[in-house]
N, C-alpha and C. Protein backbone atom coordinates (compact mmCIF):
# COMPACT_ATOMS: atom_id res chain seq x y z
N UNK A 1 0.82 -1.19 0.00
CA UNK A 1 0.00 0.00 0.00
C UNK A 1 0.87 1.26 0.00
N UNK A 2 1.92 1.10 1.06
CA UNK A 2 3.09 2.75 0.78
C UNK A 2 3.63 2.45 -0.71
N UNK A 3 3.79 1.80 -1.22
CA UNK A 3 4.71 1.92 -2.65
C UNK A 3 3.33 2.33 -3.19
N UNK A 4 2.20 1.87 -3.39
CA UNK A 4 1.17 2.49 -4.07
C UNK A 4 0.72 4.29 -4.31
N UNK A 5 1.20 4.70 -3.17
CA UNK A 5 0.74 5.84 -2.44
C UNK A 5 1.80 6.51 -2.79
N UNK A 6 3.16 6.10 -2.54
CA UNK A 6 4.86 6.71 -2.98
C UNK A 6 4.56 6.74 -4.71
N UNK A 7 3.88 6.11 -5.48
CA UNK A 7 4.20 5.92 -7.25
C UNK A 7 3.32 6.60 -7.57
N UNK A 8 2.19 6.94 -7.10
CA UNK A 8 0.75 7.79 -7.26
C UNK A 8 0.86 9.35 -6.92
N UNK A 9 1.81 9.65 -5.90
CA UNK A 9 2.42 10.83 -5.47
C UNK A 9 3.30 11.13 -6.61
N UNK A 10 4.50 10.76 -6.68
CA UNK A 10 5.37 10.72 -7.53
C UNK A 10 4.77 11.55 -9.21
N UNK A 11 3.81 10.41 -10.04
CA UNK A 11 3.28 10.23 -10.68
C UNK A 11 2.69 11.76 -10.85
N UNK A 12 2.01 12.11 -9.95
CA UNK A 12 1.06 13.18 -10.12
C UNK A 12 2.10 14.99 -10.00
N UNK A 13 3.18 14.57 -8.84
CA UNK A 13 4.31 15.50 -8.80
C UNK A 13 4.60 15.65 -10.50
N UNK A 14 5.13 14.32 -10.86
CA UNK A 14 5.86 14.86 -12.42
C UNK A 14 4.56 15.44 -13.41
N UNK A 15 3.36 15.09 -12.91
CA UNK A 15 2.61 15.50 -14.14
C UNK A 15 2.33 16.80 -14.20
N UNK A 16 2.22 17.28 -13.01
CA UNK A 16 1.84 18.47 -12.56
C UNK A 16 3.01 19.60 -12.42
N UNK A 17 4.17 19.38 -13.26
CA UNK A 17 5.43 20.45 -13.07
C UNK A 17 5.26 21.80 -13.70
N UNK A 18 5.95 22.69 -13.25
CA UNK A 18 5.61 24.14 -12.90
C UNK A 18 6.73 24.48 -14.40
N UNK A 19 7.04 23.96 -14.74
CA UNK A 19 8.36 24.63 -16.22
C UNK A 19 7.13 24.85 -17.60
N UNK A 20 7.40 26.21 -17.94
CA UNK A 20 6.65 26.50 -19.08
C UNK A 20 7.88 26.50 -19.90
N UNK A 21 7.42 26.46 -21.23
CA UNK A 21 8.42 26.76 -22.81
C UNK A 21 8.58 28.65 -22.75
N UNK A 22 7.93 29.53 -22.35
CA UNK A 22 7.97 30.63 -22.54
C UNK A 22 7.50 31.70 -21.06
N UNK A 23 8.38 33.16 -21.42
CA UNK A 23 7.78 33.74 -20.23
C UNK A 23 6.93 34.50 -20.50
N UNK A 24 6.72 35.52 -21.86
CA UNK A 24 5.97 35.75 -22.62
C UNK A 24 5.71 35.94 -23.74
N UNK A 25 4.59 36.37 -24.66
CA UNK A 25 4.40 36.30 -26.13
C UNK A 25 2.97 37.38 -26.20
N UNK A 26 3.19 37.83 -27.84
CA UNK A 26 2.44 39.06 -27.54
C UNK A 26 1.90 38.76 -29.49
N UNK A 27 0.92 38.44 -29.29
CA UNK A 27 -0.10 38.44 -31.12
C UNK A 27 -1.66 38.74 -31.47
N UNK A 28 -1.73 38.01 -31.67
CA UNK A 28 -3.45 37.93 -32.28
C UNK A 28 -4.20 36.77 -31.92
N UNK A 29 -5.39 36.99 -31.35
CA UNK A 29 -6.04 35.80 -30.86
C UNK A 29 -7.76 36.45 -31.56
N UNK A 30 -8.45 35.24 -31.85
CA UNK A 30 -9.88 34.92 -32.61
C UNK A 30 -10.34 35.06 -31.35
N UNK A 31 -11.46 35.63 -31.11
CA UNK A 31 -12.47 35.26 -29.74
C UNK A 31 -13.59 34.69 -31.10
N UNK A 32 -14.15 33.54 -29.92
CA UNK A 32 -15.25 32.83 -30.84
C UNK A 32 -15.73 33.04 -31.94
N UNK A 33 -14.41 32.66 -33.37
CA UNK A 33 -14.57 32.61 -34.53
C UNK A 33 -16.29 31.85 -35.08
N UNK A 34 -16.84 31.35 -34.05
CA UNK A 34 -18.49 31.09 -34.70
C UNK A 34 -19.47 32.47 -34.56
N UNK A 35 -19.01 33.33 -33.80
CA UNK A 35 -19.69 34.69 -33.83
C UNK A 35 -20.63 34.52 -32.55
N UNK A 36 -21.66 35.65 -32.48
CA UNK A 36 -22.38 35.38 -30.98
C UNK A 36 -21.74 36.72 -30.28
N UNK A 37 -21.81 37.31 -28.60
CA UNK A 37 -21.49 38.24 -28.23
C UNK A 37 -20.23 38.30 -28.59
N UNK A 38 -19.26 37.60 -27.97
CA UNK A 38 -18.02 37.78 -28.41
C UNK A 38 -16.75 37.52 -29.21
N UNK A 39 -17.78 37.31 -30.63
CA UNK A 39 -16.92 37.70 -31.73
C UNK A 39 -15.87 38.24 -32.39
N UNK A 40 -15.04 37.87 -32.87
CA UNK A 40 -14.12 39.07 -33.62
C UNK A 40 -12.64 38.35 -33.15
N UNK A 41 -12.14 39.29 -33.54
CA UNK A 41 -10.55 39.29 -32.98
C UNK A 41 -9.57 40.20 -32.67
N UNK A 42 -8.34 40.14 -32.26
CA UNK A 42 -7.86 40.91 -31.46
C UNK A 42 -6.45 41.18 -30.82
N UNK A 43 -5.48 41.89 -29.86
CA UNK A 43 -4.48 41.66 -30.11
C UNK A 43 -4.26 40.84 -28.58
N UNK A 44 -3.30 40.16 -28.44
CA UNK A 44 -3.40 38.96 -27.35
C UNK A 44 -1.91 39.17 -26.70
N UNK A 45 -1.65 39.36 -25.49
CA UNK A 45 -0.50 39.17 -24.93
C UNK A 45 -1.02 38.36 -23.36
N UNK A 46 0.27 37.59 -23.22
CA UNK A 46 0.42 36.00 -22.26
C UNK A 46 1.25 36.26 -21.54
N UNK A 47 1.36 36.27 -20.32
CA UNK A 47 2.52 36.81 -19.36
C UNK A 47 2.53 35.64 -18.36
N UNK A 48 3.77 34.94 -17.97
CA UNK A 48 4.00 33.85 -17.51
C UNK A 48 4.05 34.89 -15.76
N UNK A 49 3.39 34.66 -15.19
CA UNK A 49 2.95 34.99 -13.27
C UNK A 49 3.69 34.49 -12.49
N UNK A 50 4.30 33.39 -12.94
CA UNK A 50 5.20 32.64 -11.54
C UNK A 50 3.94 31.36 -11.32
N UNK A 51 4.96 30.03 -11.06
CA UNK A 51 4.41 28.86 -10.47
C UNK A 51 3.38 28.20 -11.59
N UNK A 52 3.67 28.42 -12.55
CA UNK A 52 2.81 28.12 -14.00
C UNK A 52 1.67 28.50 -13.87
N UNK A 53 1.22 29.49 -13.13
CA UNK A 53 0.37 30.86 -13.93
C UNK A 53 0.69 31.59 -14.91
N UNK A 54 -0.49 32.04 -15.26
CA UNK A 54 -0.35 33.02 -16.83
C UNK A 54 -1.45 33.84 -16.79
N UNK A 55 -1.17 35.19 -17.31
CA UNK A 55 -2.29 35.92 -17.71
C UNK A 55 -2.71 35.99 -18.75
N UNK A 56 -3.81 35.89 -19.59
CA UNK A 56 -3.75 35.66 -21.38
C UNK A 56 -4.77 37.05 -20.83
N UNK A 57 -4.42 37.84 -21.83
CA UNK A 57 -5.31 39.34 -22.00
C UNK A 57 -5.58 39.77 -23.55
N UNK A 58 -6.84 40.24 -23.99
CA UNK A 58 -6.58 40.46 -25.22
C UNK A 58 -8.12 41.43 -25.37
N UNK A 59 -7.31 42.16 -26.63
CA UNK A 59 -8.09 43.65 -26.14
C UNK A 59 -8.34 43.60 -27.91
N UNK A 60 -9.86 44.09 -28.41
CA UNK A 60 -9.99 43.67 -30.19
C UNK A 60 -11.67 43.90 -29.91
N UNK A 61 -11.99 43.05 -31.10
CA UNK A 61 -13.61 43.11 -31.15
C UNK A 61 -14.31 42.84 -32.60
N UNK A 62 -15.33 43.70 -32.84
CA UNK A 62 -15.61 42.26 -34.00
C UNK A 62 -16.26 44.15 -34.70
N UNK A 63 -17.64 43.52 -35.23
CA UNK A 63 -18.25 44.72 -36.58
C UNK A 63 -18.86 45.66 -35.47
N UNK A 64 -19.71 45.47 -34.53
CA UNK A 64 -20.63 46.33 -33.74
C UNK A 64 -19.65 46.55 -32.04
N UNK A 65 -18.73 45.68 -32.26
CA UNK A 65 -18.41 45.87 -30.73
C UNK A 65 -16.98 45.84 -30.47
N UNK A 66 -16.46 46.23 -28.79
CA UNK A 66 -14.99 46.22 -28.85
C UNK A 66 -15.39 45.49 -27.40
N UNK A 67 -14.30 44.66 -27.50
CA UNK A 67 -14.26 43.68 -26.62
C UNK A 67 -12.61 43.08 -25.77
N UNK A 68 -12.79 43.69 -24.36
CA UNK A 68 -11.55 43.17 -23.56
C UNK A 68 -11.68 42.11 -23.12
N UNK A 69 -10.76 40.96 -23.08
CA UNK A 69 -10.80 40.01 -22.05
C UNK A 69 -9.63 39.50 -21.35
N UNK A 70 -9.49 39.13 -19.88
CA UNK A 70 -8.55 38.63 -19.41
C UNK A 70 -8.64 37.65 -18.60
N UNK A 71 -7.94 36.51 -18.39
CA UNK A 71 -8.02 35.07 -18.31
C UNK A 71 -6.76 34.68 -17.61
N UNK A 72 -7.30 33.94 -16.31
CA UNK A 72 -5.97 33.31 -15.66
C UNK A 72 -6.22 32.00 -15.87
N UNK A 73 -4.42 31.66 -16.31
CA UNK A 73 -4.71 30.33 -16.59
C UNK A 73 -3.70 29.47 -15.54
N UNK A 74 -3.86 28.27 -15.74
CA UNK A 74 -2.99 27.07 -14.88
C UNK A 74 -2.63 26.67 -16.18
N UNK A 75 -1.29 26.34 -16.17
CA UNK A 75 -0.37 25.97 -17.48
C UNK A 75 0.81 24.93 -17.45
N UNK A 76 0.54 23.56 -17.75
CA UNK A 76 1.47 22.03 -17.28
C UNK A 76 2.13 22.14 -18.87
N UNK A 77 3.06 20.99 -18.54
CA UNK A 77 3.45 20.26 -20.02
C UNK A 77 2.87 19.07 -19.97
N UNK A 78 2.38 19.05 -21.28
CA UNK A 78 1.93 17.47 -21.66
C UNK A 78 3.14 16.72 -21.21
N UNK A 79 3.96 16.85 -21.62
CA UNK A 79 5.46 15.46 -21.78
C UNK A 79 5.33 14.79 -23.47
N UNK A 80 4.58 15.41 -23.98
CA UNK A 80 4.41 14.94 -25.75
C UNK A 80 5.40 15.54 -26.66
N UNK A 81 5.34 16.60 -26.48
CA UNK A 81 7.06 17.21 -27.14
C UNK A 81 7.62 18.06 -26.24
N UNK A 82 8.71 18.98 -26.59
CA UNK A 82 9.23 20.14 -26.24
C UNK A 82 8.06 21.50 -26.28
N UNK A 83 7.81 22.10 -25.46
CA UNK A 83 7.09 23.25 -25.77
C UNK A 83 5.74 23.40 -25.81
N UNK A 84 5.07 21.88 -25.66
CA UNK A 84 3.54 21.76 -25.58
C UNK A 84 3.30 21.67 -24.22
N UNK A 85 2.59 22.69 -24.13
CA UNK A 85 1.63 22.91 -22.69
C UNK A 85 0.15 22.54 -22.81
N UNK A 86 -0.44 22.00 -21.81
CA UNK A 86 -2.02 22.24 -21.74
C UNK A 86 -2.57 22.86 -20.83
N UNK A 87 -3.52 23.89 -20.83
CA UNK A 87 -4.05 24.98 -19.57
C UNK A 87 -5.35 24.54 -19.52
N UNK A 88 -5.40 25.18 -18.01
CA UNK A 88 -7.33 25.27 -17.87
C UNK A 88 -6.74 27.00 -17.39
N UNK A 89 -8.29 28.08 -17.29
CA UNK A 89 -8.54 28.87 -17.09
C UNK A 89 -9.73 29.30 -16.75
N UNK A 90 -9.63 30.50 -16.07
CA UNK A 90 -10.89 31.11 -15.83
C UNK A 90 -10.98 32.56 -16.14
N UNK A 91 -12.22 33.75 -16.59
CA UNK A 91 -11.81 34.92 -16.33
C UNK A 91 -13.32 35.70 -16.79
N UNK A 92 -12.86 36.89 -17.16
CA UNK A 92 -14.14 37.38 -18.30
C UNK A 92 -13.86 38.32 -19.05
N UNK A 93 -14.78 38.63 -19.28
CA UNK A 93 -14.98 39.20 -20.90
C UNK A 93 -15.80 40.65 -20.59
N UNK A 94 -15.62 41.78 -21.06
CA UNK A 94 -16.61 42.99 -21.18
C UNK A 94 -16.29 43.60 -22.67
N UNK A 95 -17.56 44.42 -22.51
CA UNK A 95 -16.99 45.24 -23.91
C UNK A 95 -18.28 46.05 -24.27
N UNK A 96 -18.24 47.05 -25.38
CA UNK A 96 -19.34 48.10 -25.53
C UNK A 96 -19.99 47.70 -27.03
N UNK A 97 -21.07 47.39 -27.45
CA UNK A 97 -21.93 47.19 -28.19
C UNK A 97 -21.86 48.65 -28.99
N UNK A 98 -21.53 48.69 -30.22
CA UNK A 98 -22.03 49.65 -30.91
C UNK A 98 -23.59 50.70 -31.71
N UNK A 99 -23.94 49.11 -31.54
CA UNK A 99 -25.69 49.49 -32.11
C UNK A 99 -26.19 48.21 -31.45
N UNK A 100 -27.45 48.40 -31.55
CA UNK A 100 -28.48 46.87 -31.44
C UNK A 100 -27.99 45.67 -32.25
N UNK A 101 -27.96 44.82 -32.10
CA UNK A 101 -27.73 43.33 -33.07
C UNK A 101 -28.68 42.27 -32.67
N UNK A 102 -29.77 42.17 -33.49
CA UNK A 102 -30.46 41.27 -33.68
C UNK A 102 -29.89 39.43 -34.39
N UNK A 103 -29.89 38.28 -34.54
CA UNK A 103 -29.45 37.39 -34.74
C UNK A 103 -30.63 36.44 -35.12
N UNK A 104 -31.06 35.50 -35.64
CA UNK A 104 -32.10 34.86 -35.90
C UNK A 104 -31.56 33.21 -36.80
N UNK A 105 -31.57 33.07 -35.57
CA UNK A 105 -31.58 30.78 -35.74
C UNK A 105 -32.34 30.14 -36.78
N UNK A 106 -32.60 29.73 -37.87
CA UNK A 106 -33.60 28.94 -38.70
C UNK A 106 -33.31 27.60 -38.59
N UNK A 107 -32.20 26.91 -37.43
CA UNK A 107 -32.09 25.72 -37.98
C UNK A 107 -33.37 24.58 -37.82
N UNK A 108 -33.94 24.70 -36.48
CA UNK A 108 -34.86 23.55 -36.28
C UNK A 108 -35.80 24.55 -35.83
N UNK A 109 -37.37 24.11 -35.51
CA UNK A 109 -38.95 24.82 -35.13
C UNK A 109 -38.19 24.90 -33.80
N UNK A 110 -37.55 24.23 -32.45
CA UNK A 110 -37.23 24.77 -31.60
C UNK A 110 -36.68 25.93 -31.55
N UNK A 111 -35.43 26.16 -32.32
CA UNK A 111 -34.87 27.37 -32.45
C UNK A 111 -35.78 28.60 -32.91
N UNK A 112 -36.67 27.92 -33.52
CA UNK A 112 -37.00 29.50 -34.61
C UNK A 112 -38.03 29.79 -33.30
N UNK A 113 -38.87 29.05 -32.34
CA UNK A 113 -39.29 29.70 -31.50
C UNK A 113 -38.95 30.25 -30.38
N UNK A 114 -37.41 29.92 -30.38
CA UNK A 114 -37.47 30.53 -28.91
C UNK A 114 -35.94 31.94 -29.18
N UNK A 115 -35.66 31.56 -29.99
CA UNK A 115 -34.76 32.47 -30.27
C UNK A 115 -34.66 33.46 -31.65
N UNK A 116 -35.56 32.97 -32.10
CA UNK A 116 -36.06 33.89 -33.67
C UNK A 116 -35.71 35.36 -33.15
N UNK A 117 -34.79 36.20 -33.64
CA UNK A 117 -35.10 37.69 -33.80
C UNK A 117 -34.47 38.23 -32.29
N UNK A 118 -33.64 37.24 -31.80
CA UNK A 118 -33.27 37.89 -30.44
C UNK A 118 -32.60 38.97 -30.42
N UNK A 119 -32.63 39.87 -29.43
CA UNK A 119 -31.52 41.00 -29.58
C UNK A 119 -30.45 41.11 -28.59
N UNK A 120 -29.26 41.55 -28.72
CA UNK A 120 -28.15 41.93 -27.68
C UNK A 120 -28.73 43.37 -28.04
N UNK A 121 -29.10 44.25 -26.58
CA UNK A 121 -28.84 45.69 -26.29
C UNK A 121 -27.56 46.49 -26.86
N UNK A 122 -27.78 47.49 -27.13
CA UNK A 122 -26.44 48.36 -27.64
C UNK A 122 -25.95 48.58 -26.13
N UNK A 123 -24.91 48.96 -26.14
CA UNK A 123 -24.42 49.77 -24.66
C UNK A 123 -23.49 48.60 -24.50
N UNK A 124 -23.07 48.50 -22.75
CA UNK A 124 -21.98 47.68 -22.03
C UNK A 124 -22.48 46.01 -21.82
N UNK A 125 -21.65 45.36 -21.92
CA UNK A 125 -21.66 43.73 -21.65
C UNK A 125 -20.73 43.29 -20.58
N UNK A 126 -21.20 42.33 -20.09
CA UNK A 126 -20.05 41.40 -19.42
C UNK A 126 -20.31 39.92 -19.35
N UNK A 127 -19.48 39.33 -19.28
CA UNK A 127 -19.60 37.85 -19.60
C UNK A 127 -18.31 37.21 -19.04
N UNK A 128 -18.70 36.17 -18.19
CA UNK A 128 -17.69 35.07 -17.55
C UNK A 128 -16.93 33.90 -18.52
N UNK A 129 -16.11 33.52 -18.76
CA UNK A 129 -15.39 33.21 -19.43
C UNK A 129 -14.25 31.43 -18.35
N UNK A 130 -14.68 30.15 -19.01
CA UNK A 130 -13.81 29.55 -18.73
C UNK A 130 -12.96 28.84 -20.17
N UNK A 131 -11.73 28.46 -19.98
CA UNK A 131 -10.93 27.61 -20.89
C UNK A 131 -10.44 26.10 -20.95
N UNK A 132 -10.27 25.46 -21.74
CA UNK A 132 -9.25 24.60 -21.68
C UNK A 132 -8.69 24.09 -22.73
N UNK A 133 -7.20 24.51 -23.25
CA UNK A 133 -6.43 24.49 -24.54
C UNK A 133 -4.89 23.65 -24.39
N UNK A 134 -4.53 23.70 -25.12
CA UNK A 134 -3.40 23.33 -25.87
C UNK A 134 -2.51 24.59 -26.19
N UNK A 135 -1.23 24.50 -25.78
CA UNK A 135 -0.15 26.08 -26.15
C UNK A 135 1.28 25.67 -26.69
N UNK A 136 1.48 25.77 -28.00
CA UNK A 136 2.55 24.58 -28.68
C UNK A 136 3.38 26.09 -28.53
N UNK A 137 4.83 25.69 -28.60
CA UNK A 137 5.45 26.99 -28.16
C UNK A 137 6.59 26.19 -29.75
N UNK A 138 7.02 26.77 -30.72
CA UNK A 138 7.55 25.66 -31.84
C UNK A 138 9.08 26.22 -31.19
N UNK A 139 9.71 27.19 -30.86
CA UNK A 139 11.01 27.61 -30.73
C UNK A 139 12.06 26.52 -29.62
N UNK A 140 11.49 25.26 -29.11
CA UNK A 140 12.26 24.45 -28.80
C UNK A 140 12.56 23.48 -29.77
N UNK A 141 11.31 23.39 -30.58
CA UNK A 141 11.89 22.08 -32.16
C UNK A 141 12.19 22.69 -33.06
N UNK A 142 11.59 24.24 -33.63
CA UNK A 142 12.27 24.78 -34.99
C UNK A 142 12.92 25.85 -34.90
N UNK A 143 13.42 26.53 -33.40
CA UNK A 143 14.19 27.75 -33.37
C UNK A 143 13.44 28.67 -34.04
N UNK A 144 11.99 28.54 -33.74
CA UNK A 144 11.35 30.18 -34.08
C UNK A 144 10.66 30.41 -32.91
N UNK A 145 10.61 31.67 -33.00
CA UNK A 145 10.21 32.08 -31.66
C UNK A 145 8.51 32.48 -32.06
N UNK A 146 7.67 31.65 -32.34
CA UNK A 146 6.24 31.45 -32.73
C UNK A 146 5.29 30.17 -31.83
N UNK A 147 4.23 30.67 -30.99
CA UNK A 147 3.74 30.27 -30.17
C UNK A 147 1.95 30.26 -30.86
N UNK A 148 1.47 29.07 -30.27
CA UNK A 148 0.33 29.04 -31.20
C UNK A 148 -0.54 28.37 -30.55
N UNK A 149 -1.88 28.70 -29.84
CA UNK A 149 -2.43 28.23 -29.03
C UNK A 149 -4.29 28.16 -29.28
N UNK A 150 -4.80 26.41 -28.80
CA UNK A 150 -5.96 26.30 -29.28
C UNK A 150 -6.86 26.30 -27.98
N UNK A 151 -7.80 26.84 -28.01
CA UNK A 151 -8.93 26.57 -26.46
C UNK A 151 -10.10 26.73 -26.86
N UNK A 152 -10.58 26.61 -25.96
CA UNK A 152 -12.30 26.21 -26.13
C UNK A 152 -13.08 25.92 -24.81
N UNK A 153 -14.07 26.39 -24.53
CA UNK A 153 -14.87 26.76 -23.23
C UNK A 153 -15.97 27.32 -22.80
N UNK A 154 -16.73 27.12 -22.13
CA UNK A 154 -18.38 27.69 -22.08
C UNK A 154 -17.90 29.51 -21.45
N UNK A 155 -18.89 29.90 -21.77
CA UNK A 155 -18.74 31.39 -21.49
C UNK A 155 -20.70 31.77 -21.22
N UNK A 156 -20.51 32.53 -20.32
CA UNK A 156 -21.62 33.10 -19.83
C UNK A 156 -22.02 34.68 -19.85
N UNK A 157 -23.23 35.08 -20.62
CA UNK A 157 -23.76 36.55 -20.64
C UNK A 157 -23.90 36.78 -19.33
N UNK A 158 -23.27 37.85 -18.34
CA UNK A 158 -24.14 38.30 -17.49
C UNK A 158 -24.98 39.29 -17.78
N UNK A 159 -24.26 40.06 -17.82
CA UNK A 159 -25.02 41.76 -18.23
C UNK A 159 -24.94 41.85 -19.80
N UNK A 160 -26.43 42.18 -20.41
CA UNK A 160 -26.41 42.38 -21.51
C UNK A 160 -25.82 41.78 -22.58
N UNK A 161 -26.02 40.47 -22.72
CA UNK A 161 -25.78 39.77 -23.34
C UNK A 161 -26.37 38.69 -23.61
N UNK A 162 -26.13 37.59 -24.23
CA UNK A 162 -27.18 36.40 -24.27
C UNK A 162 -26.32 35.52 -23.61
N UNK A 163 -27.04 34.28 -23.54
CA UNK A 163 -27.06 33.55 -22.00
C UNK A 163 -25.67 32.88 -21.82
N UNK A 164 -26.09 31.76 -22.51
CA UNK A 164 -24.54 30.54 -22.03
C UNK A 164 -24.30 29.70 -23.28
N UNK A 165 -22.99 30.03 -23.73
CA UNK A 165 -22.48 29.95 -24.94
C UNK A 165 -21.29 28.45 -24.85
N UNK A 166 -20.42 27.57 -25.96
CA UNK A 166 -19.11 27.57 -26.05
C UNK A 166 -18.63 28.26 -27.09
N UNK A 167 -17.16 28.93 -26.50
CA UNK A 167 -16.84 29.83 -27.06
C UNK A 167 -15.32 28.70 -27.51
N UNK A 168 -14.61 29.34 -28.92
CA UNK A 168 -13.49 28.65 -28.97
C UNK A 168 -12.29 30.08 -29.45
N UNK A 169 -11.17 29.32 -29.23
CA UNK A 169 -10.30 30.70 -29.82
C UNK A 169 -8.73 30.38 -30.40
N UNK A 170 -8.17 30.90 -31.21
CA UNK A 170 -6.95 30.61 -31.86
C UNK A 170 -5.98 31.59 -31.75
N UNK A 171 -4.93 31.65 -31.26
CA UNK A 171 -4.05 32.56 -30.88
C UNK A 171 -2.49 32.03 -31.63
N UNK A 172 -1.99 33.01 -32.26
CA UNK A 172 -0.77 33.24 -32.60
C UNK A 172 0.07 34.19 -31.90
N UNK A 173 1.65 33.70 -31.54
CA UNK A 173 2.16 34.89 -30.81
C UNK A 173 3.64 34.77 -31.46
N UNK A 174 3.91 36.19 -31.24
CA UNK A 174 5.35 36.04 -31.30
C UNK A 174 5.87 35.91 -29.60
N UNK A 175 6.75 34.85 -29.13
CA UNK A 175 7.47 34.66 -28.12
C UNK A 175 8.68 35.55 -27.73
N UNK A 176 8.25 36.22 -26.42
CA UNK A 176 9.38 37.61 -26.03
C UNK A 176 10.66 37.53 -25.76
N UNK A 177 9.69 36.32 -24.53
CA UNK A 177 11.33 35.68 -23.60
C UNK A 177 10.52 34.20 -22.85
């Protein structure tokens, strides 16, 4: 039973190590390339916090709106290559609506009744925001300093917005240090 408990400890120590590929990187990240409140894209900088925290922040927006968001993440290595990390996160999202935006679902009679013609309010939004991605950092296998990261995660309207979404997002960076 102690060797069980000693290899299970062990086990979870190495999985769980604190070494990132990067300290930071600064590009362009998609907020939910399917569209919805927080649409669009934007410019993205990642700042390594200490103890494999990270801040991912990214400030952009889409046709009607401008949209900030910032996101703390927890950030491991797979052990699959050099430079691949996987994160979870949490954070949110605000931003200012330019005009009214109406949206209208045709796919199935459920949709068209309950969401036919909905509107997001013009004015201020906010919305809760969680993650969980993949962050390939390539400058340990090809000596470029290009960082490229995939996530995906439910996100929630609070204020002025519509309800409870998954949101996904694609980020390119150039790597600082």
């Amino acid at each position: 039973m102690k060797k069980l408990l000693l290899f299970t400890t062990v086990i979870m120590l190495a999985s769980f190590s604190y070494a990132q590929s990067y300290g930071s990187g600064i590009g362009i990240k998609s907020l939910s390339p399917g569209g919805g409140p927080y649409g669009g894209a934007g410019v993205n900088y990642k700042v390594n916090i200490g103890s494999g925290s990270f801040l991912d922040m990214t400030f952009g927006g889409g046709t009607r709106h401008l949209t900030g968001q910032i996101l703390y993440e927890w950030q491991r290595e797979t052990g699959w290559t050099d430079g691949m990390d996987w994160y979870i996160g949490v954070g949110g999202t605000l931003g200012l609506w330019s005009s009214s935006y109406y949206y209208d679902w045709d796919d199935d009679d459920y949709y068209k009744y309950k969401y036919k013609n909905h509107k997001y309010q013009s004015g201020f939004f906010i919305g809760a925001d969680a993650v969980i991605g993949l962050d390939f950092n390539l400058e340990p296998n090809t000596g470029i300093p290009i960082g490229i990261s995939l996530e995906a995660g439910p996100s929630v309207g609070l204020v002025n917005s519509g309800g409870f979404g998954i949101n996904s997002a694609l980020a390119v960076r150039y790597i600082i240090n």
